[in-house]
N, C-alpha and C. Protein backbone atom coordinates (compact mmCIF):
# COMPACT_ATOMS: atom_id res chain seq x y z
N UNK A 1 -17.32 14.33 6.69
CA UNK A 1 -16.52 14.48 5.48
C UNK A 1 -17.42 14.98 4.36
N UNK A 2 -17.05 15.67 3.71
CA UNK A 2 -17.58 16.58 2.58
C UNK A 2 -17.25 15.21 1.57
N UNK A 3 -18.13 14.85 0.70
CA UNK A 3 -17.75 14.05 -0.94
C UNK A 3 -18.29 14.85 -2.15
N UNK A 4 -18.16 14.32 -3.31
CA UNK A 4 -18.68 14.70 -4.31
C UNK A 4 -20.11 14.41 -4.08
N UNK A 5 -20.91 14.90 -4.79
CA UNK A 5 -22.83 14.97 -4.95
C UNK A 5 -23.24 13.67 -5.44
N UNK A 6 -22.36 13.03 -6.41
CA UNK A 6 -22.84 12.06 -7.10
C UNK A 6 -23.16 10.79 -6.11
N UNK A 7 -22.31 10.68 -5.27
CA UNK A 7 -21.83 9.47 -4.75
C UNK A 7 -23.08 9.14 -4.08
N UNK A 8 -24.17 9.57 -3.80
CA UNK A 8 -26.03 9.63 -3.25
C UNK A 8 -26.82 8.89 -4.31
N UNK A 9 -25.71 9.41 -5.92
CA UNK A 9 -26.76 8.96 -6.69
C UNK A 9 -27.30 7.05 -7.04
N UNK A 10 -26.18 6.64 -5.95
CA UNK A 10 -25.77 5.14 -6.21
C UNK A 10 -25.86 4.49 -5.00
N UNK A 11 -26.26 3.15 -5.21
CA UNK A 11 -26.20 2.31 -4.21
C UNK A 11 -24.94 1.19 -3.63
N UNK A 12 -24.28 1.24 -4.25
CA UNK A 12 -23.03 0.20 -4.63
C UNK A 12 -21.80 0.77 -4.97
N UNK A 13 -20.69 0.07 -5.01
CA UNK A 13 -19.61 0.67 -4.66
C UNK A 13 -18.60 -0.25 -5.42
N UNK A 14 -17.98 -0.71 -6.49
CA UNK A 14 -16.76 -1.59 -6.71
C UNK A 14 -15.59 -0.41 -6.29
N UNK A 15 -14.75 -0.82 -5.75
CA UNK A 15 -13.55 -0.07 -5.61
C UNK A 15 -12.60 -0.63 -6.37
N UNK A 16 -12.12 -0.22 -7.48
CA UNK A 16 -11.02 -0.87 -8.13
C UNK A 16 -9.40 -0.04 -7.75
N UNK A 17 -8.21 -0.83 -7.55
CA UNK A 17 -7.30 0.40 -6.64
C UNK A 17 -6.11 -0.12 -7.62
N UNK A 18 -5.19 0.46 -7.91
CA UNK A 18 -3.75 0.35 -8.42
C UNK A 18 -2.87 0.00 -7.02
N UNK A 19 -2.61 -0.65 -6.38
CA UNK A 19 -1.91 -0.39 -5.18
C UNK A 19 -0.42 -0.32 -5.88
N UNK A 20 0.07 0.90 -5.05
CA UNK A 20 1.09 1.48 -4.88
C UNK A 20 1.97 1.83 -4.00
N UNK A 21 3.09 2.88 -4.33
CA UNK A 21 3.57 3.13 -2.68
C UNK A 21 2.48 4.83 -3.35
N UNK A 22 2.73 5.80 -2.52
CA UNK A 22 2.53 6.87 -2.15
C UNK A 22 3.16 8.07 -1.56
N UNK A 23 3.47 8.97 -2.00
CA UNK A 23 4.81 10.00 -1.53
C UNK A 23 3.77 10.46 -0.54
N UNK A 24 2.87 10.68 0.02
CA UNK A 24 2.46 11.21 1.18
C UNK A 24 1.60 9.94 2.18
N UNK A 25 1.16 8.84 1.63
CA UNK A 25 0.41 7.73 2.48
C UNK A 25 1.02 6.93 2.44
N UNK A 26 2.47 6.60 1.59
CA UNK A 26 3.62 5.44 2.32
C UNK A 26 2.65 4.54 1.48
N UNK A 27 1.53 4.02 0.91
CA UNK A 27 1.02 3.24 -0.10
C UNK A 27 -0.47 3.65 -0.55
N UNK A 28 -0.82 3.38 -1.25
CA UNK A 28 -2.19 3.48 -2.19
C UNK A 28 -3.04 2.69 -2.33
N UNK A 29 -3.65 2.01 -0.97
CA UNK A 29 -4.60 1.01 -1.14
C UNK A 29 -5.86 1.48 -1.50
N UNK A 30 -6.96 0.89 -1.05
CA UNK A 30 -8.34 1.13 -1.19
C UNK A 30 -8.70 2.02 -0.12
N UNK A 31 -7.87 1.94 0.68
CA UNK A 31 -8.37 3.40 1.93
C UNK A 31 -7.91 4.24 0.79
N UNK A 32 -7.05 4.45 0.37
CA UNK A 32 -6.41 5.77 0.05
C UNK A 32 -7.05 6.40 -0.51
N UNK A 33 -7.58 4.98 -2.11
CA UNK A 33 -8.33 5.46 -2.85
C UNK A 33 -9.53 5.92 -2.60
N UNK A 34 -10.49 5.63 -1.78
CA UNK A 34 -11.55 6.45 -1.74
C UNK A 34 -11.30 7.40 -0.32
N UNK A 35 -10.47 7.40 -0.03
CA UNK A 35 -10.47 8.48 1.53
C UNK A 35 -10.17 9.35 0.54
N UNK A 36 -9.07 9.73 0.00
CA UNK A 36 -8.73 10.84 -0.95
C UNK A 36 -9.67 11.26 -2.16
N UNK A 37 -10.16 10.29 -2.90
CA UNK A 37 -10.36 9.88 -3.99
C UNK A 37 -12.08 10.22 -4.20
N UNK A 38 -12.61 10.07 -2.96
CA UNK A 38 -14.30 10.61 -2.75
C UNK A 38 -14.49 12.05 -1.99
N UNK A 39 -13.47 12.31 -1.27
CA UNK A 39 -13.65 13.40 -1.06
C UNK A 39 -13.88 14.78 -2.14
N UNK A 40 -14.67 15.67 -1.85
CA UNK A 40 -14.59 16.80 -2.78
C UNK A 40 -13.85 17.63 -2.86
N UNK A 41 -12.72 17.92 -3.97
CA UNK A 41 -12.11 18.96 -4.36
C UNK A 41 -11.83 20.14 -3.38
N UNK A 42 -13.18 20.96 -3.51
CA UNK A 42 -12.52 22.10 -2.69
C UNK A 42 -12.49 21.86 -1.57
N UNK A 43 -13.54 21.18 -0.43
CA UNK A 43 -13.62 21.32 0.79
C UNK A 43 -12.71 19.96 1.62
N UNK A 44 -13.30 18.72 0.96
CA UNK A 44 -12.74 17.20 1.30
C UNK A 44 -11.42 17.43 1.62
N UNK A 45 -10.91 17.67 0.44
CA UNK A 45 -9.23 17.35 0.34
C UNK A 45 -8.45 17.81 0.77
N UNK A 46 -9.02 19.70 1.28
CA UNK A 46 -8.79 20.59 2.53
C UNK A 46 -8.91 20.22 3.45
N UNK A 47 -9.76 19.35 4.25
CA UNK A 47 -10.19 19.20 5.48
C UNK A 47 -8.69 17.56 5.60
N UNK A 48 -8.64 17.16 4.78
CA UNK A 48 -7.57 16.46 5.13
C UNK A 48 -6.36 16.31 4.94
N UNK A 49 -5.43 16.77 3.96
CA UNK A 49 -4.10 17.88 4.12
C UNK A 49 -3.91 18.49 4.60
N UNK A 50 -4.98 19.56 5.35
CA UNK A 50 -4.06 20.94 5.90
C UNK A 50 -4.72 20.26 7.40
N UNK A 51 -3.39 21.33 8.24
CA UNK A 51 -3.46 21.58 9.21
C UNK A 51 -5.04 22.59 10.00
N UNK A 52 -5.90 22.06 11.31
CA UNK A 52 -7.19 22.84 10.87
C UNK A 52 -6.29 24.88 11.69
N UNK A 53 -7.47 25.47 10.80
CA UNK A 53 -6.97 26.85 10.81
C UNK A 53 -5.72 27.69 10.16
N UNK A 54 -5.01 26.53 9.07
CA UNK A 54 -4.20 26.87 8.55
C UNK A 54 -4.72 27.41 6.91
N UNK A 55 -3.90 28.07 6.11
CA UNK A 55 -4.24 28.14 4.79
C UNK A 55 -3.31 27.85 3.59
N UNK A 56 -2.31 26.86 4.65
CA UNK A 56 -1.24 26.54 3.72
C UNK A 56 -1.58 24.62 3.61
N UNK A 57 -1.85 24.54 2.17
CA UNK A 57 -1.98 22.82 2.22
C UNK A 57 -1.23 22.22 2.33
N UNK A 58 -1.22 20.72 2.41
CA UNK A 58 -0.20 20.11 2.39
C UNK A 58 0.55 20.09 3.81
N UNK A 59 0.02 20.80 4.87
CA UNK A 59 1.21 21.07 6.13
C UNK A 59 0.98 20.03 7.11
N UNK A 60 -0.10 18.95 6.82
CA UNK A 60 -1.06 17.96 8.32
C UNK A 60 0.50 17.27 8.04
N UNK A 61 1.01 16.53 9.38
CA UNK A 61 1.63 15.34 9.59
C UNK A 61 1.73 13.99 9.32
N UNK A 62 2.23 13.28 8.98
CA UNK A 62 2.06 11.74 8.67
C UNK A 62 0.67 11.30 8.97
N UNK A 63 1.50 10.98 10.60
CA UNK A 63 -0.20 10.17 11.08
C UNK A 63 -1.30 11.11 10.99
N UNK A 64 -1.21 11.96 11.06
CA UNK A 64 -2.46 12.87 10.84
C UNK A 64 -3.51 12.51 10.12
N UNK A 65 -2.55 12.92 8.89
CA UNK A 65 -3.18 12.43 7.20
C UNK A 65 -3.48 11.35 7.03
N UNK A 66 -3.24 9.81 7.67
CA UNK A 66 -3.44 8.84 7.48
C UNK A 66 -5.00 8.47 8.27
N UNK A 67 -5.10 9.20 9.45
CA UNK A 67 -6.19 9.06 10.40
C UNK A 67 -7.44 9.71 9.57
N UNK A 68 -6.82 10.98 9.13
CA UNK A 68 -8.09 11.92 8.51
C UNK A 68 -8.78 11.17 6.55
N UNK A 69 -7.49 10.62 6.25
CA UNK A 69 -7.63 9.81 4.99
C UNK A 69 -8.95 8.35 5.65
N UNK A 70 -7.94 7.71 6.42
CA UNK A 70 -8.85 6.91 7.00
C UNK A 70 -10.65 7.07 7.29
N UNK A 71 -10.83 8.53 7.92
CA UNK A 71 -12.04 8.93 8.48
C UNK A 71 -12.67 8.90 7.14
N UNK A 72 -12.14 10.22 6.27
CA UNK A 72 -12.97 9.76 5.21
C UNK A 72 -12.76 8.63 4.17
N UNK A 73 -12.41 7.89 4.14
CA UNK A 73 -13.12 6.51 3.35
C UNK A 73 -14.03 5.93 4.47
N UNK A 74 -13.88 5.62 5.64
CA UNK A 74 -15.26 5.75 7.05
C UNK A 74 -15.90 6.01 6.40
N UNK A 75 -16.08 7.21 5.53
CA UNK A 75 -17.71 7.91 5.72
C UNK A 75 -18.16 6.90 4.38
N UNK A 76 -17.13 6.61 3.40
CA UNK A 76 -18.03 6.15 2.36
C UNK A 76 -18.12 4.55 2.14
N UNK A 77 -17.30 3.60 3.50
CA UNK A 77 -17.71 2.47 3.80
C UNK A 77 -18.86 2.51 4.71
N UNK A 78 -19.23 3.49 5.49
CA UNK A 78 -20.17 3.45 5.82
C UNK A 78 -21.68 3.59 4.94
N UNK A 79 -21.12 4.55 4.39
CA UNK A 79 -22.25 5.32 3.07
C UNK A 79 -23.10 3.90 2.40
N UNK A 80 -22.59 3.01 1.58
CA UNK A 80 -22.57 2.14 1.02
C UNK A 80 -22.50 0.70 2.17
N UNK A 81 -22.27 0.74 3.10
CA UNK A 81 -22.67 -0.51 3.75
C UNK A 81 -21.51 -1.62 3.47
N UNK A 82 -23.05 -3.18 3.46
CA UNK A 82 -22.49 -4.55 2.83
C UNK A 82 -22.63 -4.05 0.96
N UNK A 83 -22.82 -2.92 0.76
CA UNK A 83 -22.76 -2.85 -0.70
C UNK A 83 -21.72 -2.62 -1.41
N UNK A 84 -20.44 -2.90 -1.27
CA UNK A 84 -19.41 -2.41 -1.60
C UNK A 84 -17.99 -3.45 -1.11
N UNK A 85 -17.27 -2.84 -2.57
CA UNK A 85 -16.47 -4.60 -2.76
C UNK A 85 -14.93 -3.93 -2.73
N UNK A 86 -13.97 -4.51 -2.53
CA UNK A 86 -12.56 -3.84 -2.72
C UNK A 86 -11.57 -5.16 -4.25
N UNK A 87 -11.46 -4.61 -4.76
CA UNK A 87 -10.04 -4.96 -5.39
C UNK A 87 -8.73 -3.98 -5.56
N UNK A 88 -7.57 -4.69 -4.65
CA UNK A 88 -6.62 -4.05 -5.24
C UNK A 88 -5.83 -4.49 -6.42
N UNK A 89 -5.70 -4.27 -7.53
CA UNK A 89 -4.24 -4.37 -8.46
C UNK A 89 -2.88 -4.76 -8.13
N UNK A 90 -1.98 -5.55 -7.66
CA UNK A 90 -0.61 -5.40 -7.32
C UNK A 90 0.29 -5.53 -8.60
N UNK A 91 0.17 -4.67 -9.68
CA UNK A 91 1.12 -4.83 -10.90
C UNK A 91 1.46 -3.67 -11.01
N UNK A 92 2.59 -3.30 -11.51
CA UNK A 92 3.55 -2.32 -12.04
C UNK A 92 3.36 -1.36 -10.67
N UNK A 93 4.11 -1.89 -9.79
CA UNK A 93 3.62 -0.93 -8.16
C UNK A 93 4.91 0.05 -8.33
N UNK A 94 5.18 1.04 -7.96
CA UNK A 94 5.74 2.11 -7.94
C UNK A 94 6.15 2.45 -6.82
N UNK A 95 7.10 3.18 -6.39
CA UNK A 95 7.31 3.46 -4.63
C UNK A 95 6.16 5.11 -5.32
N UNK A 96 5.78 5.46 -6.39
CA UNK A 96 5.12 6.81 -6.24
C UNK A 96 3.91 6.31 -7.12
N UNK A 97 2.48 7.42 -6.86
CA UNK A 97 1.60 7.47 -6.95
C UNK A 97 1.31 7.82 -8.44
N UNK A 98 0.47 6.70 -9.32
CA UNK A 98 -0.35 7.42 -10.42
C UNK A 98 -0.38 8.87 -10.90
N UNK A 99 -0.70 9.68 -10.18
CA UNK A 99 -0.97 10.93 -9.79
C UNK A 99 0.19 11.62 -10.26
N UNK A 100 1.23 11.06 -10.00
CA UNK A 100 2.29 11.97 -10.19
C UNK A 100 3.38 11.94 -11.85
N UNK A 101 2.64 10.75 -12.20
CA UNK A 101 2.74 11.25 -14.02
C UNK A 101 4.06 10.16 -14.25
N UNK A 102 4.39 11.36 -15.58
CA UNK A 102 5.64 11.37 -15.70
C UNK A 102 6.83 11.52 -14.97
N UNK A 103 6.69 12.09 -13.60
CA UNK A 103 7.44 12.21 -12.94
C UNK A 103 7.62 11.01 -11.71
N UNK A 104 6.45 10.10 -12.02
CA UNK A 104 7.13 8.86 -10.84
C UNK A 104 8.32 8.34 -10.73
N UNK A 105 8.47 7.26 -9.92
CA UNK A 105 9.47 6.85 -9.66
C UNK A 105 9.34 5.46 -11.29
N UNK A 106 10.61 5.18 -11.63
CA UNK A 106 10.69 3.51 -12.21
C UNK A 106 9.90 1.89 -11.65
N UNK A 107 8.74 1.58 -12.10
CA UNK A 107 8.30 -0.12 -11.31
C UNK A 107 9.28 -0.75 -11.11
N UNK A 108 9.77 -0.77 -9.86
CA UNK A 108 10.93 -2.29 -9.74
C UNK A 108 10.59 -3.49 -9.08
N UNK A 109 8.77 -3.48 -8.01
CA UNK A 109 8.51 -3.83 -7.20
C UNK A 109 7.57 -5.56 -8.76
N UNK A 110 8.00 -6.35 -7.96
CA UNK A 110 7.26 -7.26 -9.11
C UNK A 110 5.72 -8.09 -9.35
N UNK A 111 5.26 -7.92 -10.15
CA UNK A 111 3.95 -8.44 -10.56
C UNK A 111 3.38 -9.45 -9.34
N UNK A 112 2.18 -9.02 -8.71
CA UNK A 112 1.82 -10.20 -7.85
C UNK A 112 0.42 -10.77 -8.71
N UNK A 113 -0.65 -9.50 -8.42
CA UNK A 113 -2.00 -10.01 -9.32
C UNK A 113 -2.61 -9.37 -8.73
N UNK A 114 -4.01 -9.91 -7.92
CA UNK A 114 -5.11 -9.51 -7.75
C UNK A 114 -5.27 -9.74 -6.29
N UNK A 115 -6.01 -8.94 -5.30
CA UNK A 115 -6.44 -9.01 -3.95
C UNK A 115 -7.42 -8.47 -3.96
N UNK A 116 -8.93 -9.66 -3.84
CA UNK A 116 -9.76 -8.86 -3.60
C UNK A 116 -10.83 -9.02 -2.16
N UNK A 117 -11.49 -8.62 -1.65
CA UNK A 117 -12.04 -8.98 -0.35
C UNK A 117 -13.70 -7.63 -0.01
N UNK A 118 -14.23 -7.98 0.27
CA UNK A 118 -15.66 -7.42 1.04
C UNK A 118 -15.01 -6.51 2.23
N UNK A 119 -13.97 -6.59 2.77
CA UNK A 119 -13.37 -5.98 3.59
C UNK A 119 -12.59 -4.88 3.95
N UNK A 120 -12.54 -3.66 3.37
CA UNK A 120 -11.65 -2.42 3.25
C UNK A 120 -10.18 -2.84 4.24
N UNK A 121 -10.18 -3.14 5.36
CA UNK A 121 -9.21 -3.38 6.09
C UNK A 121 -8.27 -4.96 5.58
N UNK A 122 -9.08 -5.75 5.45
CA UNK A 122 -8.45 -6.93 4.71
C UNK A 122 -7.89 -7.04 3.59
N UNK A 123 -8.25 -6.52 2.96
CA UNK A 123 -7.76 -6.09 1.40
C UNK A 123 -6.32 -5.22 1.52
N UNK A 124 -6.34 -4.58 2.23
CA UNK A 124 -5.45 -3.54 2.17
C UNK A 124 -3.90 -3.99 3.32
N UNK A 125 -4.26 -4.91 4.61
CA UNK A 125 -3.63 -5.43 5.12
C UNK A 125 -3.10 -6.67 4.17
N UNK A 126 -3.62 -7.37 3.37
CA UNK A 126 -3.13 -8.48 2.67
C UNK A 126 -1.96 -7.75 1.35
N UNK A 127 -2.42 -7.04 1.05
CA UNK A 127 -1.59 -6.30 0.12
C UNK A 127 -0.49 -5.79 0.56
N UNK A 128 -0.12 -5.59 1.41
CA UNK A 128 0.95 -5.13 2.43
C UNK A 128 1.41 -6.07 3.00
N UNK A 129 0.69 -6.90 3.51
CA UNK A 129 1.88 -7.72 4.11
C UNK A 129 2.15 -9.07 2.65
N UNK A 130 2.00 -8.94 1.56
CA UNK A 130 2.22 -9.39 0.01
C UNK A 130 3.27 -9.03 -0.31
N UNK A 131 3.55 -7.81 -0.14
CA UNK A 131 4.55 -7.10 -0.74
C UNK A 131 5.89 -7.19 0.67
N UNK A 132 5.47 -7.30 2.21
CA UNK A 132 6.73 -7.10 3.18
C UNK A 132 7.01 -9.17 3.13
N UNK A 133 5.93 -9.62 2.77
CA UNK A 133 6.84 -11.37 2.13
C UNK A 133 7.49 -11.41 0.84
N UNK A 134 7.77 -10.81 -0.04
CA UNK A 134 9.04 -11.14 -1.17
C UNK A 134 10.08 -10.63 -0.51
N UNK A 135 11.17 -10.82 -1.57
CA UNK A 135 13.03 -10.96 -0.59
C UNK A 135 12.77 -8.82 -0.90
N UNK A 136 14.07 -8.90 0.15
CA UNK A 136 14.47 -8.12 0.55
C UNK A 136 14.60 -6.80 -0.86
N UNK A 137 14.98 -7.84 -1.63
CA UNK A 137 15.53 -6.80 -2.84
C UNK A 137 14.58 -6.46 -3.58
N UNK A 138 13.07 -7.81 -3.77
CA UNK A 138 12.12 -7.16 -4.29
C UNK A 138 11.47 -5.94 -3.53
N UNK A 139 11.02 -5.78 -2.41
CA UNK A 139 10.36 -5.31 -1.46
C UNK A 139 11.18 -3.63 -1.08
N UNK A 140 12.45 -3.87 -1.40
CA UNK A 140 13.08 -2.92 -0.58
C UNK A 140 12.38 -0.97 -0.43
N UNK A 141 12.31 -1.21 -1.88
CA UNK A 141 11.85 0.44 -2.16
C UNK A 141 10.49 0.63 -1.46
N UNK A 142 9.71 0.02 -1.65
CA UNK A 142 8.05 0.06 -1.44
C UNK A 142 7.97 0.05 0.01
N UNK A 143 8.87 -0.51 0.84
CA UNK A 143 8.85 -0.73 2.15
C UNK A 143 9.16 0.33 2.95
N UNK A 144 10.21 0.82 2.74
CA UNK A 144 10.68 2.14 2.88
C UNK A 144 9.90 3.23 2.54
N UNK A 145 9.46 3.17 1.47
CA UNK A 145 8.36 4.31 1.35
C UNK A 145 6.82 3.88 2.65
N UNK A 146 6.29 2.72 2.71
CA UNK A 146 5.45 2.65 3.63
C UNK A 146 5.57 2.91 4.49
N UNK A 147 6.82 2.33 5.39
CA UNK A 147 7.88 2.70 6.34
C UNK A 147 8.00 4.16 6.91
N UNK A 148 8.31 4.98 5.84
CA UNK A 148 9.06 6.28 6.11
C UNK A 148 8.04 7.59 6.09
N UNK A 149 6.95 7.29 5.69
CA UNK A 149 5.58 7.95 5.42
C UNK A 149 4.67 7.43 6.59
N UNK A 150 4.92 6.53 7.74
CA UNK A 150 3.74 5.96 8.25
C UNK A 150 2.62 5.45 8.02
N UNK A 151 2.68 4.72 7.09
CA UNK A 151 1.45 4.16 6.26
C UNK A 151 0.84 2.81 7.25
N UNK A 152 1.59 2.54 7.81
CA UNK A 152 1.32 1.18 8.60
C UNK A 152 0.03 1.90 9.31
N UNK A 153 0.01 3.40 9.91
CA UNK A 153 -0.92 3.82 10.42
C UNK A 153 -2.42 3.81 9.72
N UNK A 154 -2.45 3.43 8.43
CA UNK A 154 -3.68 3.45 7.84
C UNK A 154 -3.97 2.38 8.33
N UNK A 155 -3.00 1.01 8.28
CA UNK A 155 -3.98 0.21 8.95
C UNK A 155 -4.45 -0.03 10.52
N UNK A 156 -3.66 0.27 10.89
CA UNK A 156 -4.41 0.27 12.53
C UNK A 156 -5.29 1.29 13.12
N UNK A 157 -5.24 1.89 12.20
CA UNK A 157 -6.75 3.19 12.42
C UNK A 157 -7.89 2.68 11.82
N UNK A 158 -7.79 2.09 10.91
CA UNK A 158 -8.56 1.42 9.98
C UNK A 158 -9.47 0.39 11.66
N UNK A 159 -8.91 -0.64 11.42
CA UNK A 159 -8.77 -1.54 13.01
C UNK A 159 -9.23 -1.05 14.19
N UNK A 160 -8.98 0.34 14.22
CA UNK A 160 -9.39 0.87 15.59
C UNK A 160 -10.54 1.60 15.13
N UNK A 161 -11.33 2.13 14.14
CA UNK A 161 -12.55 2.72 13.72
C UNK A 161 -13.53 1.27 13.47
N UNK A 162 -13.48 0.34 13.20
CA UNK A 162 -14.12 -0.96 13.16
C UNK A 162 -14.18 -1.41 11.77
N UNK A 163 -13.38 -0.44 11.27
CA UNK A 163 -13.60 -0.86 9.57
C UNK A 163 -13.92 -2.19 8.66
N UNK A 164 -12.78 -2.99 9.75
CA UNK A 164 -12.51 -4.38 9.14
C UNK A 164 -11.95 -5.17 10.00
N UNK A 165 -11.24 -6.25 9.14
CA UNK A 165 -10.66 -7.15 10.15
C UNK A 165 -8.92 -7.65 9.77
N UNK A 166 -7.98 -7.19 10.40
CA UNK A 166 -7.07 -7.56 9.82
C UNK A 166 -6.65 -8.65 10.01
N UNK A 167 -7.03 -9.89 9.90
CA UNK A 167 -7.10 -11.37 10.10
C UNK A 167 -7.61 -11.72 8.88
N UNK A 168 -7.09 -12.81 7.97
CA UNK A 168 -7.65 -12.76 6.60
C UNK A 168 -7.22 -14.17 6.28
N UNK A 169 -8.00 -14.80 5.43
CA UNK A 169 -7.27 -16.13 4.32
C UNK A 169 -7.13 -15.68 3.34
N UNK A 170 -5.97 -15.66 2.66
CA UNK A 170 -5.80 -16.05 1.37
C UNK A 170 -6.30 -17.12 0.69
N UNK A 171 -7.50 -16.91 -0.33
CA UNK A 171 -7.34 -18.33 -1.08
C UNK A 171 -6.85 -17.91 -2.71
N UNK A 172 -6.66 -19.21 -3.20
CA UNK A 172 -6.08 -18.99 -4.47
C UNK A 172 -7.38 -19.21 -5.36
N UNK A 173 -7.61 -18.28 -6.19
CA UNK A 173 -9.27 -18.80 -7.16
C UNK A 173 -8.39 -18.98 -8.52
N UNK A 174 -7.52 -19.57 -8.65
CA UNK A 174 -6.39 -19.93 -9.74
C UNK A 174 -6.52 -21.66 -9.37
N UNK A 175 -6.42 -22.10 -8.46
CA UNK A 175 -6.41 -23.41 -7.65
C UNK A 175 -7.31 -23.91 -6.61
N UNK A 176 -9.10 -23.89 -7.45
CA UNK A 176 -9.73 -24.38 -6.46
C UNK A 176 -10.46 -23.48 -5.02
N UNK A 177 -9.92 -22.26 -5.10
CA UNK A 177 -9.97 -21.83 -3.54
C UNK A 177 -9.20 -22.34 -2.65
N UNK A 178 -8.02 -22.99 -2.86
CA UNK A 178 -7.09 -23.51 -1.61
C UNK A 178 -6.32 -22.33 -1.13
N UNK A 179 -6.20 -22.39 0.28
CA UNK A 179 -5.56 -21.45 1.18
C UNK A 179 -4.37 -21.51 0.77
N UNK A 180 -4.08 -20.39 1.00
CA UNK A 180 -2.38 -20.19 0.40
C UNK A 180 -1.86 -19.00 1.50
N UNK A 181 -0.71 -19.02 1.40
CA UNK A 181 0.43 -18.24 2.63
C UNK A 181 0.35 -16.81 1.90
N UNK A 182 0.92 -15.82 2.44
CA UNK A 182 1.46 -14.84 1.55
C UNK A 182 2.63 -15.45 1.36
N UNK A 183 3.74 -15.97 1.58
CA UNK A 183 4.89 -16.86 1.37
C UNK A 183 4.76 -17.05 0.05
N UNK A 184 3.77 -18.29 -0.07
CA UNK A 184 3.40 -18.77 -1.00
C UNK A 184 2.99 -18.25 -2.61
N UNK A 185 1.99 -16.88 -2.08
CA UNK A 185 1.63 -16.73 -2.99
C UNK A 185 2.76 -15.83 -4.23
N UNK A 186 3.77 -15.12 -3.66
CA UNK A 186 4.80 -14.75 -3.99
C UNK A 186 6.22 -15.58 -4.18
N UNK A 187 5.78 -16.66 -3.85
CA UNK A 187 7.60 -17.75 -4.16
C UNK A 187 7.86 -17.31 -5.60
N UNK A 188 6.46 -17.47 -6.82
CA UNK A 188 7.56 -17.52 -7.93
C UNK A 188 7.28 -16.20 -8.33
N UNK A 189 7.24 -15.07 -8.02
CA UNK A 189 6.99 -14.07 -8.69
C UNK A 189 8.15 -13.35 -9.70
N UNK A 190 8.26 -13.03 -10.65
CA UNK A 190 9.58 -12.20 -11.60
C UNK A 190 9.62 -11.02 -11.51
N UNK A 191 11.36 -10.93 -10.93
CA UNK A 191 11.24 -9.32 -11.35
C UNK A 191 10.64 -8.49 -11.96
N UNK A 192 10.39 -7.19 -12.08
CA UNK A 192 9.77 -6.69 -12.76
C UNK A 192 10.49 -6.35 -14.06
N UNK A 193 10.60 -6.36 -15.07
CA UNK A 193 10.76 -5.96 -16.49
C UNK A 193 11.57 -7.50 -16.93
N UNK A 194 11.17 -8.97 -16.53
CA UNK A 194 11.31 -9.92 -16.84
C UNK A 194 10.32 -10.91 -17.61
């Protein structure tokens, strides 16, 4: 994977992520963010949108894009080692991406907090399955977009490259460090614009 130059100049890594949904990765975890997000401009972001030998972007397939997104954040969990930390964001989640402005979709998905973990694969599996434990009505949009985009494939590529571990505790650092459910950690959550 091709990255930007800088990313040599450092030893360490915080990943801070907005998790989202995503009109092309079905969500916006910490893979996304740095598989997409470290890659370089001209060459990176080519080598993983397009189809290879094509010159039209944008044409790779679901799983495709999720495998090749996957590879490169690989290169820069590898890059960085045990040096490098994940937090995702779960507030004002969107079924669409930052990226896309003014033109996203409305937040309907509701405030959870913070997920953070040493783990690229854990982090990103807990956040997901956060969001497929609230009811039906919170969850509905975001699910469907993960759903309908194949995003589930980020994580089991993730899993199958050795990234991480999708086996995880929740603890609560609100309460001690006590283990908590995803159930749990979402019982009282409020709609969003409540």
């Amino acid at each position: 994977m091709t990255m930007g130059a800088g990313i040599l100049d450092y030893d360490s890594m915080l990943v801070l992520t907005h998790f989202k949904g995503h009109m092309m990765g079905g969500f916006g975890g910490s893979n996304k963010n740095i598989g997409i997000g470290n890659a370089d401009g001209r060459i990176g972001k080519k080598a993983i949108h397009t189809v290879e030998g094509s010159d039209e972007m944008w044409s790779i397939a679901e799983e495709e894009l999720m495998e090749r997104m996957t590879e490169s954040a690989k290169a820069t969990v590898d890059h960085f080692g045990k040096n490098i930390a994940f937090i995702n964001v779960m507030r004002n989640m969107s079924v669409s991406c930052d990226c896309e402005g003014v033109g996203a979709q409305p937040v309907v998905t509701p405030n959870v907090g913070l997920v953070a973990s040493l783990d690229i694969l854990a982090v990103d599996q807990a956040s997901v399955d956060l969001v497929y434990a609230m009811t039906e009505e919170q969850h509905h949009d975001l699910v469907e977009r993960i759903e309908s985009r194949h995003g589930h494939r980020q994580l089991s590529y993730m899993k199958e490259l050795g990234m991480g571990n999708n086996r995880y505790t929740l603890v609560d650092i609100d309460n001690g460090d006590a283990p908590i459910t995803t159930a749990e950690a979402v019982r009282d959550v409020v709609p969003f614009g409540q």
